[in-house]
N, C-alpha and C. Protein backbone atom coordinates (compact mmCIF):
# COMPACT_ATOMS: atom_id res chain seq x y z
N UNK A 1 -20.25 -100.46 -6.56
CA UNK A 1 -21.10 -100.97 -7.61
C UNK A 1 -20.32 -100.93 -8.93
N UNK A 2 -20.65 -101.90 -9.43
CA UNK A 2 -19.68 -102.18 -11.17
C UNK A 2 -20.74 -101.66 -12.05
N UNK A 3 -20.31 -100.79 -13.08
CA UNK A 3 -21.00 -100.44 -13.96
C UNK A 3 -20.89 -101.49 -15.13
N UNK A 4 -21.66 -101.72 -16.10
CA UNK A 4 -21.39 -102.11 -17.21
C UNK A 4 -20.49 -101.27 -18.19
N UNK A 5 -19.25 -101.57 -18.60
CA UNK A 5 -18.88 -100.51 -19.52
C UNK A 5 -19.44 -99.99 -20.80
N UNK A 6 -20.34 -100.67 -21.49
CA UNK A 6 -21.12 -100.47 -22.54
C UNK A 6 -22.18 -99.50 -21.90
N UNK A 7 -22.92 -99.63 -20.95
CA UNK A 7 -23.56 -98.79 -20.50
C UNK A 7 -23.41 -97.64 -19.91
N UNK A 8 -21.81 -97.57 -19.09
CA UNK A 8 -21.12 -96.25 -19.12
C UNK A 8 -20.89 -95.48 -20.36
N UNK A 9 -20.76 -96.04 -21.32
CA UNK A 9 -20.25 -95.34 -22.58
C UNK A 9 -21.35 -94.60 -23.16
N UNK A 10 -22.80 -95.60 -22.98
CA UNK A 10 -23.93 -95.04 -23.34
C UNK A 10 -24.22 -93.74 -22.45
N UNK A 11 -23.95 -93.74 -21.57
CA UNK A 11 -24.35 -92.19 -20.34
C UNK A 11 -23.90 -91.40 -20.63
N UNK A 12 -22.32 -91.24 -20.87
CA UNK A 12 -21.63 -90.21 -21.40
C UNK A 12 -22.08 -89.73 -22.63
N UNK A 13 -22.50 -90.64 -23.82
CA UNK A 13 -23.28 -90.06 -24.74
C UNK A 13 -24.12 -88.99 -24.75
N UNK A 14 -25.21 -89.92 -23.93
CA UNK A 14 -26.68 -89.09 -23.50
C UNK A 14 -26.36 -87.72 -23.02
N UNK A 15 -25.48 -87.55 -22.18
CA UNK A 15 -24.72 -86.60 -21.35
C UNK A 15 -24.31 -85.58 -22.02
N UNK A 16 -23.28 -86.11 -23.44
CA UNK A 16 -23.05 -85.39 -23.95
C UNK A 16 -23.71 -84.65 -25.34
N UNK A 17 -25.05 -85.29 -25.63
CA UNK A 17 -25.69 -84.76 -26.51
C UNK A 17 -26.71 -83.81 -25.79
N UNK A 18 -27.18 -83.98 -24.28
CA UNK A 18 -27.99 -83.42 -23.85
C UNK A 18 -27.59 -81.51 -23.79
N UNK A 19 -25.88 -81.93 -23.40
CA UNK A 19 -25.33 -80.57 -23.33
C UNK A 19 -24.83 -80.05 -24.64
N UNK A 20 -24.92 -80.51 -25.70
CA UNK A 20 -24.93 -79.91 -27.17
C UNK A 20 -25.84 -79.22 -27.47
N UNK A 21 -26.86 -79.64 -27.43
CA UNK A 21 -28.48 -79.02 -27.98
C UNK A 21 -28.18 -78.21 -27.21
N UNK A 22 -27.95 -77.15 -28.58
CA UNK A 22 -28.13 -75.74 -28.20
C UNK A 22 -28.80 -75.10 -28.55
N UNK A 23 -30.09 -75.40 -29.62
CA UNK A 23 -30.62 -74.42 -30.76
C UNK A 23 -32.06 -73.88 -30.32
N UNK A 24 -32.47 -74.43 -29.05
CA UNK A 24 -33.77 -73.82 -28.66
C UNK A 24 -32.44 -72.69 -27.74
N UNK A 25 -31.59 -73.07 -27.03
CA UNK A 25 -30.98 -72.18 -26.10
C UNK A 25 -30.83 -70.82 -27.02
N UNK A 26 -30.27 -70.83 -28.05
CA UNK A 26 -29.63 -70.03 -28.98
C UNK A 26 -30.97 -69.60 -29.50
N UNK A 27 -31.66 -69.58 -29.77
CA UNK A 27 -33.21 -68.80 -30.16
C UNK A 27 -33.62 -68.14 -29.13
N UNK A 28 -33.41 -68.61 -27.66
CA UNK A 28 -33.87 -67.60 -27.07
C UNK A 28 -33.00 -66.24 -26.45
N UNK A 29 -31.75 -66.84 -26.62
CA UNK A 29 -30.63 -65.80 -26.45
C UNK A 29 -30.49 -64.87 -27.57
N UNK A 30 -30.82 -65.33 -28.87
CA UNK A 30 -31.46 -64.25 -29.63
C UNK A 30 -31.45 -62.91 -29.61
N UNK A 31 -32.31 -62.35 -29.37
CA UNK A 31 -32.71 -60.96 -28.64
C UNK A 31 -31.24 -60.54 -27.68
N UNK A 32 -30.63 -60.89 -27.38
CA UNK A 32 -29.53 -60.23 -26.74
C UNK A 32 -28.20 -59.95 -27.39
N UNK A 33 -27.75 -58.92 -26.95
CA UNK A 33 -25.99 -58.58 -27.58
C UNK A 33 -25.06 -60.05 -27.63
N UNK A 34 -24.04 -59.84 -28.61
CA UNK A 34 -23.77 -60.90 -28.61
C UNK A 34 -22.80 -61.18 -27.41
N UNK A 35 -21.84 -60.32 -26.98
CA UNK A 35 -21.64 -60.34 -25.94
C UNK A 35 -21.55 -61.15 -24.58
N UNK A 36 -23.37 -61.03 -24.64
CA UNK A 36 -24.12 -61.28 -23.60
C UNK A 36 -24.42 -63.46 -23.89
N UNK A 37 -24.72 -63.31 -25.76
CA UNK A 37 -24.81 -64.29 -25.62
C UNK A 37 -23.44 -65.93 -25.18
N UNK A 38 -22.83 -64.87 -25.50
CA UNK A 38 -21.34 -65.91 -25.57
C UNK A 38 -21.16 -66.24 -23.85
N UNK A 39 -20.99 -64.77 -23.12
CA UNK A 39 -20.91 -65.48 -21.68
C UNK A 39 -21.77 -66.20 -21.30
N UNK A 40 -23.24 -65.85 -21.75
CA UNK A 40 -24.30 -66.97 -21.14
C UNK A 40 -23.51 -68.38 -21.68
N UNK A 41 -23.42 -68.89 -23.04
CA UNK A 41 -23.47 -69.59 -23.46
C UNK A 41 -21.73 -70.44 -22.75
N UNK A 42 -20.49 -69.60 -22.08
CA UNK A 42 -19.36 -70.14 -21.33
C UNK A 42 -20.01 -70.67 -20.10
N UNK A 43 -20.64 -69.89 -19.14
CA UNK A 43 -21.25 -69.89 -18.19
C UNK A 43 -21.97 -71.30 -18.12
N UNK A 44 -23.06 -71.66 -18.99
CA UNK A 44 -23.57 -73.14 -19.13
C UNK A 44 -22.39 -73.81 -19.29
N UNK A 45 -21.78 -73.98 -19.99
CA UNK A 45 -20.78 -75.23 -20.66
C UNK A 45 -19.73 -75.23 -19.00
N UNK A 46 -19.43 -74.21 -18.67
CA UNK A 46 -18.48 -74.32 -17.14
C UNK A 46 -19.21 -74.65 -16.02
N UNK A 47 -20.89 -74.48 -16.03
CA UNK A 47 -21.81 -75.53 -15.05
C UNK A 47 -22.25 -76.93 -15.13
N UNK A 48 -22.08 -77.02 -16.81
CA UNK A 48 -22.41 -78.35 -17.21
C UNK A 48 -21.24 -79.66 -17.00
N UNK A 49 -19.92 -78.89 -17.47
CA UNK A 49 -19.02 -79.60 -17.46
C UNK A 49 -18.64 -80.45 -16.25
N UNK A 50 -19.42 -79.61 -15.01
CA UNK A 50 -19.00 -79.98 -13.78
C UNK A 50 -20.44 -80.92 -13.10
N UNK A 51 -21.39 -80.88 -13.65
CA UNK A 51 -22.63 -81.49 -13.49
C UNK A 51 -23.18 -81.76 -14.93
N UNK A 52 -22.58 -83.08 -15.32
CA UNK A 52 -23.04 -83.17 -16.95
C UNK A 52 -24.10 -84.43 -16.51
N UNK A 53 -24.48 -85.05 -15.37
CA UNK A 53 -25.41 -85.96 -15.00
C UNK A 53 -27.05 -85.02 -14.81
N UNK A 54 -26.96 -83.54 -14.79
CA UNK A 54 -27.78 -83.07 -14.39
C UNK A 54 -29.00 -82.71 -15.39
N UNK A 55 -29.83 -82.05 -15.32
CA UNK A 55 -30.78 -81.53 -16.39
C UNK A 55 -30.77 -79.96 -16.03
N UNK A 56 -31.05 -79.57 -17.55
CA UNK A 56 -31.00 -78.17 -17.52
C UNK A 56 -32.58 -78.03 -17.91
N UNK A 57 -33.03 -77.39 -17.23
CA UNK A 57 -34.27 -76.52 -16.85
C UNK A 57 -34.48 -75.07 -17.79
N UNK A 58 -35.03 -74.92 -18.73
CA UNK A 58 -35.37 -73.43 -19.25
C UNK A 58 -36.75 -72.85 -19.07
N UNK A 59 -36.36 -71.40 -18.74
CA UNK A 59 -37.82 -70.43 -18.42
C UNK A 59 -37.37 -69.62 -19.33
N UNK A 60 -38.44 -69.43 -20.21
CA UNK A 60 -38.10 -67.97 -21.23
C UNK A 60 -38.83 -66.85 -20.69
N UNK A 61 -38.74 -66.21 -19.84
CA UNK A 61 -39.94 -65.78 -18.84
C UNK A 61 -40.24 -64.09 -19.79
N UNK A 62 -41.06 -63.52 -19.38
CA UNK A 62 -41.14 -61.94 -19.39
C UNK A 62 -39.70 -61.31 -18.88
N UNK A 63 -39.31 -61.24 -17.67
CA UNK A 63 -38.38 -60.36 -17.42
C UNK A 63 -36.84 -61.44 -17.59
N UNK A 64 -36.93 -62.46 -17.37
CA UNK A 64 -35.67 -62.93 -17.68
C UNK A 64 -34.99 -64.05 -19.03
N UNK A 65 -34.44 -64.68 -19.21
CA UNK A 65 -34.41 -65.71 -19.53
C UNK A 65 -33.48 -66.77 -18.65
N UNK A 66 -34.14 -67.59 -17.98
CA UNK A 66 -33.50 -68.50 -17.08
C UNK A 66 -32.96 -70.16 -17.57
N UNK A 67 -31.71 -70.79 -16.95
CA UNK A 67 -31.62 -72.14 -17.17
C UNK A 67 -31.01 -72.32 -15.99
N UNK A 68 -31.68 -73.48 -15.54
CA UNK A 68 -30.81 -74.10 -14.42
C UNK A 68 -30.67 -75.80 -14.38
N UNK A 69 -30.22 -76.03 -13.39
CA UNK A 69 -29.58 -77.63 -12.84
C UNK A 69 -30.28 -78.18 -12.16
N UNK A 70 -30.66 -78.92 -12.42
CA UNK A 70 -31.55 -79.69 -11.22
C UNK A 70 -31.48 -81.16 -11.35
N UNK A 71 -31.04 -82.02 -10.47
CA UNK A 71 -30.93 -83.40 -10.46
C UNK A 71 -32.71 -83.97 -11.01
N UNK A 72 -33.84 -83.73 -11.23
CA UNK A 72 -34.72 -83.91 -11.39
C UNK A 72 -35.48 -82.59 -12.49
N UNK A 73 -36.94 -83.29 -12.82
CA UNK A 73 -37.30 -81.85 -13.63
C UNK A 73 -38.00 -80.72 -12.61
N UNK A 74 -37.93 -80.73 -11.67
CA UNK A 74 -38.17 -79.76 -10.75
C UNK A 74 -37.79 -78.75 -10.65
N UNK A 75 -38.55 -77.63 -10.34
CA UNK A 75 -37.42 -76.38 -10.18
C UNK A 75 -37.21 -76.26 -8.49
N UNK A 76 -37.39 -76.70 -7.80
CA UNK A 76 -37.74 -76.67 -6.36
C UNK A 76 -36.57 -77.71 -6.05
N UNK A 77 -35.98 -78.31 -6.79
CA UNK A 77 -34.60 -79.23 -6.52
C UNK A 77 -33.31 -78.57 -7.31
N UNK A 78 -33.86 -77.25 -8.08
CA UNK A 78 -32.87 -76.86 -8.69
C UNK A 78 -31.60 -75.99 -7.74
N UNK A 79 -30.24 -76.43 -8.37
CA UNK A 79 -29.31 -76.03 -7.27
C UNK A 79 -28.45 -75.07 -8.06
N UNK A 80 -28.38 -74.76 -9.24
CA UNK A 80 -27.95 -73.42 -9.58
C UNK A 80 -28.45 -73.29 -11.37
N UNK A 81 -28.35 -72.10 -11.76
CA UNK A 81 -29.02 -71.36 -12.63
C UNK A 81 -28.22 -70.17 -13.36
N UNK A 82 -28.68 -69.97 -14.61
CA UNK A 82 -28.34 -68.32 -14.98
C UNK A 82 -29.56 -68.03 -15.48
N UNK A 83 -29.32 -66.51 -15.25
CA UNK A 83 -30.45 -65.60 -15.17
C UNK A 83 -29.91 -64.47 -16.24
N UNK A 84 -30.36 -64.12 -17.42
CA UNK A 84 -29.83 -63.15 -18.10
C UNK A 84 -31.09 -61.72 -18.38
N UNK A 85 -30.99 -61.12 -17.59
CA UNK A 85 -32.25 -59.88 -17.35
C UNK A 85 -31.79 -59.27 -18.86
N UNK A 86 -33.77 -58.99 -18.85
CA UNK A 86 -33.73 -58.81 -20.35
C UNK A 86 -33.56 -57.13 -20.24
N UNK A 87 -33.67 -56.32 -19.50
CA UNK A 87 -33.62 -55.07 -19.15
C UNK A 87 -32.00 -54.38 -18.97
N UNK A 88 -31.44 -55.09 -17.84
CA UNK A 88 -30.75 -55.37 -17.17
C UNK A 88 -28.94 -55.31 -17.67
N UNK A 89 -29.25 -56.74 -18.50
CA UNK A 89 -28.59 -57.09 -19.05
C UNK A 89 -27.41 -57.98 -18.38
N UNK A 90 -27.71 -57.91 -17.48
CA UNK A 90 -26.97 -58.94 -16.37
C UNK A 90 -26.99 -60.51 -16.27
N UNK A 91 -26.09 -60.91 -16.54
CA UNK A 91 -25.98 -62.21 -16.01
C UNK A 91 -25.95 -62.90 -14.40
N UNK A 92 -26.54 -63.51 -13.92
CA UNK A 92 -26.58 -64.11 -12.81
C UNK A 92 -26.02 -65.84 -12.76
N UNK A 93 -25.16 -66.15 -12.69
CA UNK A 93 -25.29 -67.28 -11.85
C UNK A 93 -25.63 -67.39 -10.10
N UNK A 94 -26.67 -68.27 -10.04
CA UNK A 94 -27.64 -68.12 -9.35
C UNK A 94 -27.52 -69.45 -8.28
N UNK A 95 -28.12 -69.56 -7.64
CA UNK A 95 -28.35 -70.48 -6.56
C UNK A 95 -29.60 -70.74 -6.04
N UNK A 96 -30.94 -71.29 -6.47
CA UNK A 96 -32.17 -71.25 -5.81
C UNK A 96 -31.99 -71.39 -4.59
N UNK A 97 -31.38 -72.03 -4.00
CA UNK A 97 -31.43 -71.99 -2.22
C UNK A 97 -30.28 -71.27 -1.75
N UNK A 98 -29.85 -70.04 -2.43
CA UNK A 98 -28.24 -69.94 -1.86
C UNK A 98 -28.32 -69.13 -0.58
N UNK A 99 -30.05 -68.98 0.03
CA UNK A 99 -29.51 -68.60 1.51
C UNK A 99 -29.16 -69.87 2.49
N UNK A 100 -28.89 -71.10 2.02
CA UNK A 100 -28.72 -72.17 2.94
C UNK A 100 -27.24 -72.63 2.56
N UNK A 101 -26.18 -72.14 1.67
CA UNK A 101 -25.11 -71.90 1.51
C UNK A 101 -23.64 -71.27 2.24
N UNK A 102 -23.01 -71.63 2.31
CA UNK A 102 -22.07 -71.04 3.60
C UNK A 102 -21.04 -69.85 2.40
N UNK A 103 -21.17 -69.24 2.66
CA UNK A 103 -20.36 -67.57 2.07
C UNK A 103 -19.23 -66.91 2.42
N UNK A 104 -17.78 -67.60 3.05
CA UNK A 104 -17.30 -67.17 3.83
C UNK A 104 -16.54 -65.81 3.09
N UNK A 105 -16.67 -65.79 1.91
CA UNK A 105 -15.91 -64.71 1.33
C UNK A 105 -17.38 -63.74 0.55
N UNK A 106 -18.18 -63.93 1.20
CA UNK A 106 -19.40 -62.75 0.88
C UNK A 106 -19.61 -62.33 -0.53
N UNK A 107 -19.19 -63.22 -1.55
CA UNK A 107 -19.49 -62.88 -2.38
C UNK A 107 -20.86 -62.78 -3.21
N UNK A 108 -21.73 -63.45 -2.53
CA UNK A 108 -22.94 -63.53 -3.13
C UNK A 108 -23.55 -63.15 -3.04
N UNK A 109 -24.84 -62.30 -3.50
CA UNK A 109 -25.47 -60.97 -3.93
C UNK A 109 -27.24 -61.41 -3.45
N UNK A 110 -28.06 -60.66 -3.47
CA UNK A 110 -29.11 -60.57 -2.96
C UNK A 110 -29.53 -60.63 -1.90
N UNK A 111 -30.83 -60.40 -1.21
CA UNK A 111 -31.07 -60.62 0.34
C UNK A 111 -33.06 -60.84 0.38
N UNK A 112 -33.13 -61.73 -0.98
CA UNK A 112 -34.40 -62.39 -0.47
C UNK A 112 -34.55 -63.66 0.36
N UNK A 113 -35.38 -63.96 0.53
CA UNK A 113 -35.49 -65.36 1.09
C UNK A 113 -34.88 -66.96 0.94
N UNK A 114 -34.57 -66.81 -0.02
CA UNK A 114 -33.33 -67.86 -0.60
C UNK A 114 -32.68 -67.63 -2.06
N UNK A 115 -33.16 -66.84 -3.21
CA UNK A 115 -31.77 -66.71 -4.16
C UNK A 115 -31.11 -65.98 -3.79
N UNK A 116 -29.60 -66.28 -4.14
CA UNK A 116 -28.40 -65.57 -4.21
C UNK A 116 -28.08 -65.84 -5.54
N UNK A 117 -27.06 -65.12 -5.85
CA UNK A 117 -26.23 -64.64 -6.88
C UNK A 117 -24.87 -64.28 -7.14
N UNK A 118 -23.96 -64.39 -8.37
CA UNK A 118 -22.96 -63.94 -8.61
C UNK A 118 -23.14 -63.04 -9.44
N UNK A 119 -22.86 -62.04 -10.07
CA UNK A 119 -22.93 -61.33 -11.92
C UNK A 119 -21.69 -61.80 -12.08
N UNK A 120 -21.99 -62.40 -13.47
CA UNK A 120 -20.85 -62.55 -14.60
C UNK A 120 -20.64 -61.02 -15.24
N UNK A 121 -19.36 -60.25 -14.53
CA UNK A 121 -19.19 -59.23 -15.21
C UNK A 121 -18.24 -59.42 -16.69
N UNK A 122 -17.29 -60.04 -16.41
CA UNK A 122 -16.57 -60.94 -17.50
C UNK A 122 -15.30 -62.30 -17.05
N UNK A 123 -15.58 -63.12 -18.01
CA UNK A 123 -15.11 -64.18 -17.29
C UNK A 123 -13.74 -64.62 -17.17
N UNK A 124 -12.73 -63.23 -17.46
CA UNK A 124 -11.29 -63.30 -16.86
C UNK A 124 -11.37 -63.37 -14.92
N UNK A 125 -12.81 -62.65 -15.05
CA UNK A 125 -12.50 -62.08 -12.90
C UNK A 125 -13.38 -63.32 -12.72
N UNK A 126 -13.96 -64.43 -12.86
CA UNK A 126 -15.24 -64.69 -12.37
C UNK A 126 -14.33 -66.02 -11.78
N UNK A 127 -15.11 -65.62 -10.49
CA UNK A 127 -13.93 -66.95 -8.98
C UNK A 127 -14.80 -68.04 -9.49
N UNK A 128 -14.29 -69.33 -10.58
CA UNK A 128 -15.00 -70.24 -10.59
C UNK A 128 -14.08 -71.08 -9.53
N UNK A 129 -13.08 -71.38 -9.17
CA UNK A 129 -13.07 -71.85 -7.76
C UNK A 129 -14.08 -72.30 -6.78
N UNK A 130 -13.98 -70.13 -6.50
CA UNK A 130 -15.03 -70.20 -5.56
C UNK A 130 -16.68 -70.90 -5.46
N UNK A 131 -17.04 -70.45 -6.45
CA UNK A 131 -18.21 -71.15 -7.66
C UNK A 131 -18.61 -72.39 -7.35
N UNK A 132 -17.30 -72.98 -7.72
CA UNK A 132 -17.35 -75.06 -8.06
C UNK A 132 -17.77 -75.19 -6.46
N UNK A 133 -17.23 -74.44 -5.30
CA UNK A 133 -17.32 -75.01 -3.99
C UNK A 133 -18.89 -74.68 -3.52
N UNK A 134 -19.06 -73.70 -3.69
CA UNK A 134 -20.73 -73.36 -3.80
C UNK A 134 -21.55 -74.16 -4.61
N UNK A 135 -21.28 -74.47 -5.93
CA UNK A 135 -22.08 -75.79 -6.32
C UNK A 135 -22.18 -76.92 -5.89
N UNK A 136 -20.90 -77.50 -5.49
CA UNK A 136 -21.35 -78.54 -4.92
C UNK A 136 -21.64 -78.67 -3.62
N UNK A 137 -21.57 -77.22 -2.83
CA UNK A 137 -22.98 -77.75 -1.64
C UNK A 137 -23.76 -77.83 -1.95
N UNK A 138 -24.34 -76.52 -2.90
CA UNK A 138 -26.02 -76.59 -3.49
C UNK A 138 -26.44 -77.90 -4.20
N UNK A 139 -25.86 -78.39 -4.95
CA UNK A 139 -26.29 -79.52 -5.39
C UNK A 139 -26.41 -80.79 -4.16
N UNK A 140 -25.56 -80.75 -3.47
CA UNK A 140 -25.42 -81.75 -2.52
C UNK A 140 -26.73 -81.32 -1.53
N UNK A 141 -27.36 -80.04 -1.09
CA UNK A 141 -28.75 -79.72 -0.43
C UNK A 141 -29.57 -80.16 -1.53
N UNK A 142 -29.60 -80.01 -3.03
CA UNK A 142 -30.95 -80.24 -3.77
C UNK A 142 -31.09 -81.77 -3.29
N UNK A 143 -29.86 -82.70 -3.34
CA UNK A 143 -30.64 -83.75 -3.25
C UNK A 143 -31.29 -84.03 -2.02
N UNK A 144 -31.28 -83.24 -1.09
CA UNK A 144 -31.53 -83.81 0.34
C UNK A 144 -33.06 -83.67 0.27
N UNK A 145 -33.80 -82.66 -1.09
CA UNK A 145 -35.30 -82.35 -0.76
C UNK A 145 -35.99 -83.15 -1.96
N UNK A 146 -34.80 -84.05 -2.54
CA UNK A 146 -36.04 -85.32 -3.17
C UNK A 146 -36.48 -85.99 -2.57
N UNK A 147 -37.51 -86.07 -2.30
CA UNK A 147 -38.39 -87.09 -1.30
C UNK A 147 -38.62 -88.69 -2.13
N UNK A 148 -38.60 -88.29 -3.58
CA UNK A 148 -38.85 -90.24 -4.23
C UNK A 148 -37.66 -89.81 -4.88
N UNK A 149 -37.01 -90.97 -5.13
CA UNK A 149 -35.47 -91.13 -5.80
C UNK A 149 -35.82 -91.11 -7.31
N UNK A 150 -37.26 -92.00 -7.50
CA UNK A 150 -38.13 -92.47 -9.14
C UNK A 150 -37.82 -91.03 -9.88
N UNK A 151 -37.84 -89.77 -8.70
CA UNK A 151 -37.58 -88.70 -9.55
C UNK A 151 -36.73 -88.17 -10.38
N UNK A 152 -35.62 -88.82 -9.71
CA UNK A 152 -34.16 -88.18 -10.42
C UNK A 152 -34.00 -88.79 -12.10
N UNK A 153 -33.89 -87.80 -13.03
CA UNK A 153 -33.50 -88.20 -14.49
C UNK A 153 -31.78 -87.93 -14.54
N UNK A 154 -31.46 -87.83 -15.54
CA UNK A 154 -30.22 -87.56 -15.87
C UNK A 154 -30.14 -86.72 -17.38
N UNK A 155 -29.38 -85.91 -17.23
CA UNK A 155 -29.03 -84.64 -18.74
C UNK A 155 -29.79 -84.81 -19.71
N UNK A 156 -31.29 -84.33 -19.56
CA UNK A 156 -32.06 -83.68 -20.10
C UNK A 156 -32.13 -82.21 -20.40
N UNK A 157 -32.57 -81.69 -21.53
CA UNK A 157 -32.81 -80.21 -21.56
C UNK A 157 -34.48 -80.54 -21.53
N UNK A 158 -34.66 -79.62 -21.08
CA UNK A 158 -36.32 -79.77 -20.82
C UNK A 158 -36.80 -78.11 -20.64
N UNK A 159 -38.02 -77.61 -21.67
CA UNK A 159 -37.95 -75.88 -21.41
C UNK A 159 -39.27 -76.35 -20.59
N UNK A 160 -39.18 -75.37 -19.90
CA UNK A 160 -40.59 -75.60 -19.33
C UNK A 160 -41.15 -74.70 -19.24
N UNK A 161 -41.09 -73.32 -19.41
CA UNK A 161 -42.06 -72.22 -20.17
C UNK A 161 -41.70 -71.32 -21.02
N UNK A 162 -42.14 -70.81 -21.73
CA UNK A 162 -41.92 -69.61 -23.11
C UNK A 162 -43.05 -68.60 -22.78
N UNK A 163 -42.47 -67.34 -22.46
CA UNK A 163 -43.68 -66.29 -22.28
C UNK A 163 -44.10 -65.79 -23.64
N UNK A 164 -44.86 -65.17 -23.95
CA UNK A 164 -45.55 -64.50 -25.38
C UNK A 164 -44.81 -63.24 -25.32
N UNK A 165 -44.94 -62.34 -24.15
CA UNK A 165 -44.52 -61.19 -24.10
C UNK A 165 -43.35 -61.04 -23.60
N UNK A 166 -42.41 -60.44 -23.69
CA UNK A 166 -40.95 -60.00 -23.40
C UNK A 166 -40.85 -59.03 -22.67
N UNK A 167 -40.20 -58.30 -21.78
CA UNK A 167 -40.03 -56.59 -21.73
C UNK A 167 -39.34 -56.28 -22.55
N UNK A 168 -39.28 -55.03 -22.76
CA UNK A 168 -38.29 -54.12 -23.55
C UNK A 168 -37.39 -53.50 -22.85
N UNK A 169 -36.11 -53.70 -23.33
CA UNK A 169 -35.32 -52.64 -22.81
C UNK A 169 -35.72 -51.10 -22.85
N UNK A 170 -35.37 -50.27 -22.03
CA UNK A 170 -36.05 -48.92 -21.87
C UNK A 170 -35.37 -48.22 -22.72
């Protein structure tokens, strides 16, 4: 298929303003060390860079603050995420389905029913290698559970909840 080049030029735009807007991101990272906010904030830009067609998804939840990827505004198509525990203090890059993921080097963390996980302890050690190859299965399963195609958008930020209450660190 031939693209229009005027209209390629326009995507990359969209694309690339979608992954600029940072200032609701940065209000809610707020409340955290800065630290914490800078890797969150590498962590997006090294998921985005590699899925800049995608939409990022925000939950400002009680216990976490979440963003993820999802070819659609769904969270049920979403194929990876960070998770920054407000307690915790941990970063997660995440995988909503990462028990349907192949692991041959076991690196991925949890044992519920389908998230897995990495922690971003700091991002000299963090196998984005390994990472990029895990994303793009997960992304390549999200699309298999769009059922209408009408669904799929392209690099939107879209929050889709803000809790009132926060936890506190202890």
């Amino acid at each position: 298929m031939v693209i229009n080049p005027i209209l390629s030029i326009f995507i990359k735009k969209l694309e690339q303003l979608a992954r600029e807007d940072i200032s609701d991101l940065k209000k809610f990272l707020k409340p955290f060390p800065l630290e914490i906010q800078e890797n969150a904030l590498w962590l997006r830009d090294f998921i985005w860079s590699l899925y800049p067609q995608a939409n990022e998804l925000i939950y400002d939840n009680y216990n976490a603050l979440a963003f993820g990827w999802s070819p659609t505004d769904r969270v049920g198509h979403t194929f990876c995420s960070i998770a920054v525990g407000r307690t915790s203090m941990n970063i997660h890059c995440g995988f909503y389905w990462g028990n349907h993921l192949t692991d041959p080097e076991k690196k991925l963390l949890g044992s519920g029913n389908q998230y897995r996980y990495i922690l971003l302890k700091n991002k000299k050690e963090f196998p984005k290698a390994y990472v990029k190859k895990l994303m793009q299965e997960a992304y390549d399963y999200s699309l298999t559970l769009i059922k209408d195609p009408n669904q799929i958008m392209q690099s939107k930020t879209i929050i889709k909840s803000v809790s009132a209450a926060k936890r506190k660190k202890k």
